[in-house]
N, C-alpha and C. Protein backbone atom coordinates (compact mmCIF):
# COMPACT_ATOMS: atom_id res chain seq x y z
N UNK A 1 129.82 54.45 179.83
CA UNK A 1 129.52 53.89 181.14
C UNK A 1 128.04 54.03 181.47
N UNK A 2 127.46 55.22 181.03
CA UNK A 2 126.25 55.30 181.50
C UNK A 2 125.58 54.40 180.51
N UNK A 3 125.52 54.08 179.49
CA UNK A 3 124.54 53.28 178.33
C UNK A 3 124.89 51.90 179.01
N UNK A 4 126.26 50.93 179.63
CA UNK A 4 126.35 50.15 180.40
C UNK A 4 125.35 50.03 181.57
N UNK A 5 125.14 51.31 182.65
CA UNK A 5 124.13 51.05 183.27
C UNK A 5 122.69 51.19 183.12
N UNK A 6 122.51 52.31 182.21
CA UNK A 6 121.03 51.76 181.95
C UNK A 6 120.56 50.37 181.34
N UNK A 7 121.87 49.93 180.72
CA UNK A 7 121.36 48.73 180.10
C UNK A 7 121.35 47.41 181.18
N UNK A 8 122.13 47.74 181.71
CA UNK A 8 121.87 46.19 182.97
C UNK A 8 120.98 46.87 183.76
N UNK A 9 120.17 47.76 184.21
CA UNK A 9 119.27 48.32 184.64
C UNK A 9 117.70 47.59 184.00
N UNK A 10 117.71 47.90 182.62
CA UNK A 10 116.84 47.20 181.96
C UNK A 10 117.14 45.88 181.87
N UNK A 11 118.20 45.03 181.71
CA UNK A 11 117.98 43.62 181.62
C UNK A 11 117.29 43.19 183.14
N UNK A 12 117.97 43.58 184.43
CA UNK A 12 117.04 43.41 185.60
C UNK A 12 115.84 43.83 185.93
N UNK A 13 115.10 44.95 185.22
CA UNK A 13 113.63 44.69 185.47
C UNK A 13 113.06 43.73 184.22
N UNK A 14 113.92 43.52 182.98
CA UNK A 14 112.92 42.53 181.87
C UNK A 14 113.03 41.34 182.64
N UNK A 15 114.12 40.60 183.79
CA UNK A 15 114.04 39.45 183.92
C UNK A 15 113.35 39.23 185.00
N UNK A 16 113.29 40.42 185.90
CA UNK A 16 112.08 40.05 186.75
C UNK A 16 110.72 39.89 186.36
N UNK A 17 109.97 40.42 185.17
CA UNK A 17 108.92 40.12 184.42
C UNK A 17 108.54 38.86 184.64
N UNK A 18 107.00 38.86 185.14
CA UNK A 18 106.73 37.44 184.47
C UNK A 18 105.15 37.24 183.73
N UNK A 19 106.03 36.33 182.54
CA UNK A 19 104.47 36.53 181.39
C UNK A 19 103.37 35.98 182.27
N UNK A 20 102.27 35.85 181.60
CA UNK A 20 101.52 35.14 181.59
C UNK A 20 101.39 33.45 181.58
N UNK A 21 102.59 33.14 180.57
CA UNK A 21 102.61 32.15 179.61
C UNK A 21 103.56 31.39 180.95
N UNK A 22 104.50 31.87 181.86
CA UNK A 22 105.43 31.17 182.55
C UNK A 22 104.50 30.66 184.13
N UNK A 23 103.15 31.54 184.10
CA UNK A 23 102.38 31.14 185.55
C UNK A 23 101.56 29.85 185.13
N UNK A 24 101.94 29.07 186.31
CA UNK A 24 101.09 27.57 186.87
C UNK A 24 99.16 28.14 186.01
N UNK A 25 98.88 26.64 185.37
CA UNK A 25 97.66 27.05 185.11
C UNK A 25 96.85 25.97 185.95
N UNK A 26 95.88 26.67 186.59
CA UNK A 26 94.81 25.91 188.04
C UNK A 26 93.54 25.55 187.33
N UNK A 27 93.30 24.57 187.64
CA UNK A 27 91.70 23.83 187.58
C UNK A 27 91.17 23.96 187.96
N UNK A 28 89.98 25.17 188.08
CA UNK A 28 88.80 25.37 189.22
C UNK A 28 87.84 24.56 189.29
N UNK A 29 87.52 24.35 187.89
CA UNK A 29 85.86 23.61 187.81
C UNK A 29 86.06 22.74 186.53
N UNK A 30 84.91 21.49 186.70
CA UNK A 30 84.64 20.82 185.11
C UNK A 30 83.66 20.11 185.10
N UNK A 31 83.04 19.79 183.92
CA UNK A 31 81.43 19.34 183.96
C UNK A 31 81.37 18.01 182.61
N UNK A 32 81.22 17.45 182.75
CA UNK A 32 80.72 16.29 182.29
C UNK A 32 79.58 16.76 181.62
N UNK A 33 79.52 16.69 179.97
CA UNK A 33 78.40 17.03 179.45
C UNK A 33 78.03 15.97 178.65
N UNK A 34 76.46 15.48 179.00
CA UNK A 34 75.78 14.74 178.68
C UNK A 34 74.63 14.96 177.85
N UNK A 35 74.05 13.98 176.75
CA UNK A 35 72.75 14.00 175.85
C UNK A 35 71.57 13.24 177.30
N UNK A 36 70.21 13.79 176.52
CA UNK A 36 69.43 13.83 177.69
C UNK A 36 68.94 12.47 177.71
N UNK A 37 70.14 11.37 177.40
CA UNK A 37 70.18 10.07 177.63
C UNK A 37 70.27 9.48 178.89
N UNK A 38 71.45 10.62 178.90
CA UNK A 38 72.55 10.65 180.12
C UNK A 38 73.90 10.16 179.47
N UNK A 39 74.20 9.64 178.42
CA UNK A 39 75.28 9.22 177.75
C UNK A 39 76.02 10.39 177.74
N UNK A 40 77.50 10.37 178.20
CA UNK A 40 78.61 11.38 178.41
C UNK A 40 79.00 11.94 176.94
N UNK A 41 79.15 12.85 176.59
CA UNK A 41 79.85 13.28 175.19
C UNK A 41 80.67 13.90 175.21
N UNK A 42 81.04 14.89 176.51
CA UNK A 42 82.29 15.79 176.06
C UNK A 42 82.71 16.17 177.60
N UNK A 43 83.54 16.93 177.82
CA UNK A 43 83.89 18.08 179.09
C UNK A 43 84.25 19.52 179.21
N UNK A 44 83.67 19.96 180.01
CA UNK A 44 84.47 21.31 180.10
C UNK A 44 85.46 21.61 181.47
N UNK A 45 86.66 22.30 180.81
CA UNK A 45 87.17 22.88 181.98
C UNK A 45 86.91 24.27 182.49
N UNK A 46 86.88 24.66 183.48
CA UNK A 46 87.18 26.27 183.91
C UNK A 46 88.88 26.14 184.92
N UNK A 47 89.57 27.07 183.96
CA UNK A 47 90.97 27.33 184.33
C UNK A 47 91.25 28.88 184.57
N UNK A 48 92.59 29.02 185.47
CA UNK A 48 93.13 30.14 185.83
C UNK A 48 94.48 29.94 185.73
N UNK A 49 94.72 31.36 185.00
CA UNK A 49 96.47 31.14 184.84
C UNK A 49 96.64 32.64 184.70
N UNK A 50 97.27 33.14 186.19
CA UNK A 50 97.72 34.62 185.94
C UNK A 50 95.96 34.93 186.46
N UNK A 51 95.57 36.30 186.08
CA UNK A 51 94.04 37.03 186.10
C UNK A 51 93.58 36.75 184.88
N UNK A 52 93.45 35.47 184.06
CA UNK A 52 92.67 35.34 182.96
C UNK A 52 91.85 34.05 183.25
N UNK A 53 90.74 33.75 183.12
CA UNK A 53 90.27 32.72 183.32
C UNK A 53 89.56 32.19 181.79
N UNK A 54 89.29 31.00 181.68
CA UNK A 54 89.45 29.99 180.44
C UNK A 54 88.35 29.35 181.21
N UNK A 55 87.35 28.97 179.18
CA UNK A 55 86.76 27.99 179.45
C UNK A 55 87.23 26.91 178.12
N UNK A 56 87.60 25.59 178.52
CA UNK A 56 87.48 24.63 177.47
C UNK A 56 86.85 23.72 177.57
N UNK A 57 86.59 23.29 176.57
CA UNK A 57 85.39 22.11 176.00
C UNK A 57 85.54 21.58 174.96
N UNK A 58 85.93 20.11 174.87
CA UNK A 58 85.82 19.49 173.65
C UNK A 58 84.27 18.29 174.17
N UNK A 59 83.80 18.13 172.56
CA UNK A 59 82.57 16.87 172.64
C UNK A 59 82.84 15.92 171.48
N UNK A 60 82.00 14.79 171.44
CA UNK A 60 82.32 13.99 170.32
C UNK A 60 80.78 13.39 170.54
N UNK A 61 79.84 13.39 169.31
CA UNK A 61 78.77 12.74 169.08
C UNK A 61 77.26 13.35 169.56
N UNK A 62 77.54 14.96 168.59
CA UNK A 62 76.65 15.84 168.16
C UNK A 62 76.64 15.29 166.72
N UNK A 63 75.22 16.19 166.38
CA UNK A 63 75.30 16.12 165.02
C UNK A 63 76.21 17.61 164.38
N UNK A 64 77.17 16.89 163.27
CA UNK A 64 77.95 18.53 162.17
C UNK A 64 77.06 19.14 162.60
N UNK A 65 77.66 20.65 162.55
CA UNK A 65 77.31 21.58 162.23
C UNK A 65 77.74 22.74 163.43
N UNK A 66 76.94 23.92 162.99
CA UNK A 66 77.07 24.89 164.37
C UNK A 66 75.98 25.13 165.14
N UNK A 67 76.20 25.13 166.41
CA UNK A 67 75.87 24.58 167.17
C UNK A 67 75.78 26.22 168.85
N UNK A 68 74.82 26.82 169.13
CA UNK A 68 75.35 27.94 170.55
C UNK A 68 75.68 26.98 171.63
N UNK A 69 76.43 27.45 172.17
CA UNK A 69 76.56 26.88 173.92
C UNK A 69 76.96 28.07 174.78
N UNK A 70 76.42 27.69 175.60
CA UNK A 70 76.47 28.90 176.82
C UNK A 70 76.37 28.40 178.12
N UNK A 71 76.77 29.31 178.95
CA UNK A 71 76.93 29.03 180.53
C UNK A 71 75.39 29.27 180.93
N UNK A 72 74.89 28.60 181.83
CA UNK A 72 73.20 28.48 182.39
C UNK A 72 73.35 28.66 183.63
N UNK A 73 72.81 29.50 184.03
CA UNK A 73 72.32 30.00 185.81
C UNK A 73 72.29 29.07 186.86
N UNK A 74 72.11 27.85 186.42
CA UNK A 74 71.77 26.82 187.59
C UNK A 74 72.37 25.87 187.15
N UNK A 75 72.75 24.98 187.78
CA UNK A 75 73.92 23.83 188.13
C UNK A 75 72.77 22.65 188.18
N UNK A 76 72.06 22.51 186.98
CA UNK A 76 70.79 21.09 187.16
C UNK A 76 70.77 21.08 185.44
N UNK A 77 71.05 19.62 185.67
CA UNK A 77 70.53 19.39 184.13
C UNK A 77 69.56 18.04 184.34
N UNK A 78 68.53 18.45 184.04
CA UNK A 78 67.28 17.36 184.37
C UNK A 78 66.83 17.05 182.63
N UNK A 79 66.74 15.57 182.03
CA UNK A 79 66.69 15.62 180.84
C UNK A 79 65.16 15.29 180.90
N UNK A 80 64.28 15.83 179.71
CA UNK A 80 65.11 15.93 178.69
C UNK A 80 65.17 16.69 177.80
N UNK A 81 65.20 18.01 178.81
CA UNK A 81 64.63 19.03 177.70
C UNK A 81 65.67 20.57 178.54
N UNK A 82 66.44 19.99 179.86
CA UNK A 82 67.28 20.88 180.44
C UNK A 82 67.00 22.37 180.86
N UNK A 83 65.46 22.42 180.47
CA UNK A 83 65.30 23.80 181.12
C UNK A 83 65.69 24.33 182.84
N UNK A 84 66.08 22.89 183.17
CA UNK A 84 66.20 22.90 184.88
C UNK A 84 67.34 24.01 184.48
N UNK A 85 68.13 23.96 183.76
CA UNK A 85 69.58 25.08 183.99
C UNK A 85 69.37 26.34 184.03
N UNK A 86 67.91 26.86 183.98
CA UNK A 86 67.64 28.20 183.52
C UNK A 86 67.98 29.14 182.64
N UNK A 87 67.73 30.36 182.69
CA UNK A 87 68.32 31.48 181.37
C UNK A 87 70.10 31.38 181.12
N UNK A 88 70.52 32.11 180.55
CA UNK A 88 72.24 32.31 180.57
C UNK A 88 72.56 33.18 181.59
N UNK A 89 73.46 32.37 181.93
CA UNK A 89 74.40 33.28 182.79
C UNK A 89 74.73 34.92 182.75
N UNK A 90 74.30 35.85 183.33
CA UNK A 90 74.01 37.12 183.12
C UNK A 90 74.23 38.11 184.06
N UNK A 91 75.33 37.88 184.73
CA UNK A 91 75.04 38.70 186.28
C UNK A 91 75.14 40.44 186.17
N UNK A 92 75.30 40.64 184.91
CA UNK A 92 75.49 42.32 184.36
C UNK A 92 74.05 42.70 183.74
N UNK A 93 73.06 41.51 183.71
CA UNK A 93 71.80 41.98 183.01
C UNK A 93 71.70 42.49 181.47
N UNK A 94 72.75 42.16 180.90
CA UNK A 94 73.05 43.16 179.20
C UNK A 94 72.42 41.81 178.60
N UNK A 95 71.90 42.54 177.84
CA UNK A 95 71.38 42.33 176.18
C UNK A 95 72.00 41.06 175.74
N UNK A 96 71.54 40.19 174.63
CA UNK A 96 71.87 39.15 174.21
C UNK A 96 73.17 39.46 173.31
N UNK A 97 74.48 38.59 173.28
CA UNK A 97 75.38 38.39 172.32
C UNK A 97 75.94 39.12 171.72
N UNK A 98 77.26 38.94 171.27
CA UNK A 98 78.15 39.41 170.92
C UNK A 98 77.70 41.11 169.87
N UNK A 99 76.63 40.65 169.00
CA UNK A 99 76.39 41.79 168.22
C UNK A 99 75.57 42.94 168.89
N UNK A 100 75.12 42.52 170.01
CA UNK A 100 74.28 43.43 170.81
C UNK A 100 75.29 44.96 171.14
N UNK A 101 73.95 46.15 171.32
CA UNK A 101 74.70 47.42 171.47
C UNK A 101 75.75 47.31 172.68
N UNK A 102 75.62 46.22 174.09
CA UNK A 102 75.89 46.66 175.10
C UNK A 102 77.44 45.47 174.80
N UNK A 103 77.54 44.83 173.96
CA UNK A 103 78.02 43.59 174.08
C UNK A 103 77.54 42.27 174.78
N UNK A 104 78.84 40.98 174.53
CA UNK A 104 78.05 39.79 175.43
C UNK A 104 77.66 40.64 176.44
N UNK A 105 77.39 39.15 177.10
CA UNK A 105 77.27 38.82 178.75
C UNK A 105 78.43 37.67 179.33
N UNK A 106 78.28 37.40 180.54
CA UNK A 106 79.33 36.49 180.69
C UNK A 106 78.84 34.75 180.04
N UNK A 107 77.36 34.08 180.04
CA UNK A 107 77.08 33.38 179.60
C UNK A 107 77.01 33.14 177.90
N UNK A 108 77.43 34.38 177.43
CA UNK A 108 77.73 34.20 175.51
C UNK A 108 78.74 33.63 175.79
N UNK A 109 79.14 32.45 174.90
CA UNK A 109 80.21 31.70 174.00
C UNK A 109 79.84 31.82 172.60
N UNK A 110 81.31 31.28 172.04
CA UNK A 110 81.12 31.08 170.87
C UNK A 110 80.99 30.16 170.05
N UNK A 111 80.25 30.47 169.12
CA UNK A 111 79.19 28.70 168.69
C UNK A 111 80.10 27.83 168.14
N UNK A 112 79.38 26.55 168.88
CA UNK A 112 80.46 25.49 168.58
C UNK A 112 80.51 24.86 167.20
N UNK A 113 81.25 24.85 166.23
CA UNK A 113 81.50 24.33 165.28
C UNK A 113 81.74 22.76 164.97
N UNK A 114 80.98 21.76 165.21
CA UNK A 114 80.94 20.87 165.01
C UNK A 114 81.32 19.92 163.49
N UNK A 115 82.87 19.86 163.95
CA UNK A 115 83.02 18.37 162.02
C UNK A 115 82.15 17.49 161.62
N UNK A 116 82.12 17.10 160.50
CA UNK A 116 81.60 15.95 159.82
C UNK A 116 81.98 14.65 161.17
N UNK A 117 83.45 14.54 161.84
CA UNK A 117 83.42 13.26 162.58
C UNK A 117 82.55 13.19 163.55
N UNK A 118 81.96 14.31 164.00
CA UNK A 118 81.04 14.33 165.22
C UNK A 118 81.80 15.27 166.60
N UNK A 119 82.73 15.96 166.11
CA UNK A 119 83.66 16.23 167.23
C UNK A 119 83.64 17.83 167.39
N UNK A 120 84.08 18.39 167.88
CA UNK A 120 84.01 20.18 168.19
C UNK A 120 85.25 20.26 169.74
N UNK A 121 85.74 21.62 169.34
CA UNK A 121 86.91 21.96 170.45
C UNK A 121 86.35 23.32 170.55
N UNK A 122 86.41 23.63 172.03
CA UNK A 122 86.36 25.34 172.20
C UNK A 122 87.03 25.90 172.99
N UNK A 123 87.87 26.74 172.94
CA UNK A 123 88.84 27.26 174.44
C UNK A 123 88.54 29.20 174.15
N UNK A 124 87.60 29.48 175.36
CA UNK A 124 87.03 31.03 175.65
C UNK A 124 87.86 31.33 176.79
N UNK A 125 88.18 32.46 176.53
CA UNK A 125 88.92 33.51 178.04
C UNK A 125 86.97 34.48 178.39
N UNK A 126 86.90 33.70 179.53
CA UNK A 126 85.93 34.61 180.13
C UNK A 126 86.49 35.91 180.91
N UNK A 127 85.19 36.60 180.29
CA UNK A 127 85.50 38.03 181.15
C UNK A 127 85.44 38.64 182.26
N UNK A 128 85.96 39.58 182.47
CA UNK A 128 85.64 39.95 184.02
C UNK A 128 86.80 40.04 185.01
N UNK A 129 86.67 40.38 186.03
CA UNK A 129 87.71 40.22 187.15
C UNK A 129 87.53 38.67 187.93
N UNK A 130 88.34 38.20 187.72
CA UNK A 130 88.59 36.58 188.22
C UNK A 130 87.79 36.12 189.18
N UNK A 131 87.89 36.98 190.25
CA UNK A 131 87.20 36.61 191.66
C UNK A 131 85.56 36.87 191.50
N UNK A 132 85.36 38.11 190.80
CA UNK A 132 84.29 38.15 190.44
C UNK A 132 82.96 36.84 189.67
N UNK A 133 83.80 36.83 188.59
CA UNK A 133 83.26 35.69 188.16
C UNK A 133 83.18 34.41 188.58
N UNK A 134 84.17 33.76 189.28
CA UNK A 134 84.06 32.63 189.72
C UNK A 134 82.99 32.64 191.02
N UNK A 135 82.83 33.82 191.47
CA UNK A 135 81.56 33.98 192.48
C UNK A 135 80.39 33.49 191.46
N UNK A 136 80.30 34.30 190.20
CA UNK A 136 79.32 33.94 189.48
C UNK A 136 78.92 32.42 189.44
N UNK A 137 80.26 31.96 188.80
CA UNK A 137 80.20 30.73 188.53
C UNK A 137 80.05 29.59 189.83
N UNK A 138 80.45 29.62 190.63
CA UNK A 138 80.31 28.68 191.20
C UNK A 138 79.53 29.35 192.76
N UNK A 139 78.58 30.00 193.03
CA UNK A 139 77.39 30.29 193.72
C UNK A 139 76.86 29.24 194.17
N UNK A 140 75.47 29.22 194.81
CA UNK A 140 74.90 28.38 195.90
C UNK A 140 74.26 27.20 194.61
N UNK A 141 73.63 27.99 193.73
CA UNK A 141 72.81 27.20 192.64
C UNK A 141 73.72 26.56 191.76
N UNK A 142 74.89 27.03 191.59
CA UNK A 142 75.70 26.38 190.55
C UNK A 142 75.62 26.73 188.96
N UNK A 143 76.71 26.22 187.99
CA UNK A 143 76.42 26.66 187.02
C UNK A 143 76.43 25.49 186.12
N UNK A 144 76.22 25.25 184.60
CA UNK A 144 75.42 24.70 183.74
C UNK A 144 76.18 24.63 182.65
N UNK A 145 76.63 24.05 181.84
CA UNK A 145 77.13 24.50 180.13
C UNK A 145 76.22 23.64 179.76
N UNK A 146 75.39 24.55 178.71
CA UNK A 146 74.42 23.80 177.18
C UNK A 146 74.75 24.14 176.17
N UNK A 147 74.70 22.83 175.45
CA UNK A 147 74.69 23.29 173.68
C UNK A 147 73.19 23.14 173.64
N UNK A 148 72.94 23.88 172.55
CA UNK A 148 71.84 24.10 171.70
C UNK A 148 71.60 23.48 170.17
N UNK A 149 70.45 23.10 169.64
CA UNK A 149 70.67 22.68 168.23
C UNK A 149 71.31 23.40 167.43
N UNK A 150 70.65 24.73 167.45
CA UNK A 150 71.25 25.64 166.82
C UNK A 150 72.65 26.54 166.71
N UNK A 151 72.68 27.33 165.78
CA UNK A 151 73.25 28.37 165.77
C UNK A 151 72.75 29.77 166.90
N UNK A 152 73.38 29.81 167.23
CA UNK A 152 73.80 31.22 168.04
C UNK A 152 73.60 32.95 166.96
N UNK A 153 72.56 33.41 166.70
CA UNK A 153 72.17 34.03 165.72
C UNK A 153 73.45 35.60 166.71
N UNK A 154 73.77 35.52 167.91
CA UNK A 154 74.62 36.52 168.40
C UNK A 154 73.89 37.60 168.66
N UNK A 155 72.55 37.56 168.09
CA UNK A 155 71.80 39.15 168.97
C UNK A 155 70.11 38.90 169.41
N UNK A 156 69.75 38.08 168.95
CA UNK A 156 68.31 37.77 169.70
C UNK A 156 68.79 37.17 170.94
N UNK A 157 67.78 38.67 171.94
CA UNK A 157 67.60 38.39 173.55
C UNK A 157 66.26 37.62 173.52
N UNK A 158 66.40 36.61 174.48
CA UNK A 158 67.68 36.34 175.94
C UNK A 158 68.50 35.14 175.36
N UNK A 159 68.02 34.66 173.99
CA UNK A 159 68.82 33.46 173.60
C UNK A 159 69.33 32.81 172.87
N UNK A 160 69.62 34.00 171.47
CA UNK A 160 70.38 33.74 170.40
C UNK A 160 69.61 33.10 169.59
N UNK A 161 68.35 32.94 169.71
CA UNK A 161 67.92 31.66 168.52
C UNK A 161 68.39 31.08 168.63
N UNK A 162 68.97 29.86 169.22
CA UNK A 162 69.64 28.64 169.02
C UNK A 162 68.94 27.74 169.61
N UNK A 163 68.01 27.63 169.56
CA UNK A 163 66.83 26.09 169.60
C UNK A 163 66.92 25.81 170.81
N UNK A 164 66.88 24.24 170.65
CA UNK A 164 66.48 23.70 171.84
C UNK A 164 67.57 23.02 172.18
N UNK A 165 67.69 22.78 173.65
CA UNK A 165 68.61 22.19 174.58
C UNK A 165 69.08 20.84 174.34
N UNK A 166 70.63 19.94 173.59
CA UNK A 166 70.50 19.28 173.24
C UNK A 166 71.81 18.09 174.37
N UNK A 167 72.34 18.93 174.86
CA UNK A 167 73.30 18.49 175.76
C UNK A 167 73.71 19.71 177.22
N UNK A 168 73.64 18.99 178.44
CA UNK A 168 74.28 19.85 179.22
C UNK A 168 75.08 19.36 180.34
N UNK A 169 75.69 19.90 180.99
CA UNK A 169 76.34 19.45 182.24
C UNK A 169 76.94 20.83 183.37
N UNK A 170 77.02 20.22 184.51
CA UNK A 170 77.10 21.05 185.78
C UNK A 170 78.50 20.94 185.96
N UNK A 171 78.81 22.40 186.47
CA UNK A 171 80.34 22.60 186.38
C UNK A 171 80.32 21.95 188.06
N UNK A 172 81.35 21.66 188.55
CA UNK A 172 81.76 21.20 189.76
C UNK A 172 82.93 21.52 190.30
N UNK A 173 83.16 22.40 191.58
CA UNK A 173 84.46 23.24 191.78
C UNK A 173 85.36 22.14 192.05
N UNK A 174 86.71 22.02 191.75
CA UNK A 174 87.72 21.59 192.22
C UNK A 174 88.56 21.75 193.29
């Protein structure tokens, strides 16, 4: 009798559980990312589902290869050279990239891998406490996603080595 009640004991707190995977996922923000043509190439989303927040981004019509992208301080992409977006996103002040002693920052991603067709997919869980960051992100100045020519070398501060600014776009809250 007693192994009867602990056990329907436990089936009623496993079914009150709820994953991650069963909560509504919300659209905060998304940006239209453009060559400093202005010609559209890709999008990003910023999503929430549960306390995890997501960034995705697919593009089409880079050149192969790998490629850094990162979140930029300011919500301006003036072509054609996009420095309007300023440094990366940094509101902890740490050290450049993933290999750094302190770790990322919130503006490290991970470099986009671009196919032979011209195409690249990226889906990042940004860090942090939710509310926190989306303060980050969506502030008075706004925020930015750039790719870079380059590779993302992951520890040269403030900017990975990854060249010069080759596409960007301004996230826009939903």
């Amino acid at each position: 009798m007693r192994f009867f009640v602990a056990s329907l004991a436990l089936a009623a707190v496993v079914s009150g559980c709820t994953t991650i995977d069963s909560l509504p996922e919300e659209r905060l923000g998304e940006a239209t990312i453009r060559l400093p043509s202005g010609i559209p190439i890709g999008s990003a989303q910023i999503t929430r589902k549960g306390d995890r927040l997501t960034l995705s981004a697919a593009v089409a019509g880079i050149e192969p290869g790998i490629h850094g992208f990162h979140l930029h301080t300011t919500g301006k992409c003036i072509a054609p050279d996009f420095t309007s977006a300023g440094g990366h996103l940094n509101p902890g002040g740490k050290a450049h990239g993933s290999l750094s002693a302190g770790g990322k920052h919130l503006g490290d991603m991970p470099n986009l891998d671009v196919a032979s067709n011209r195409t690249a997919t990226a889906v990042v869980d940004l860090p942090g406490e939710p509310s926190n960051v989306m303060a980050d992100l969506f502030d008075a100045d706004g925020t930015a996603i750039v790719i870079h020519a380059n590779a993302d070398d992951y520890r040269t501060d403030p900017t990975g080595n990854a060249g010069s600014r080759i596409a960007c776009g301004v996230f826009e809250a939903n």
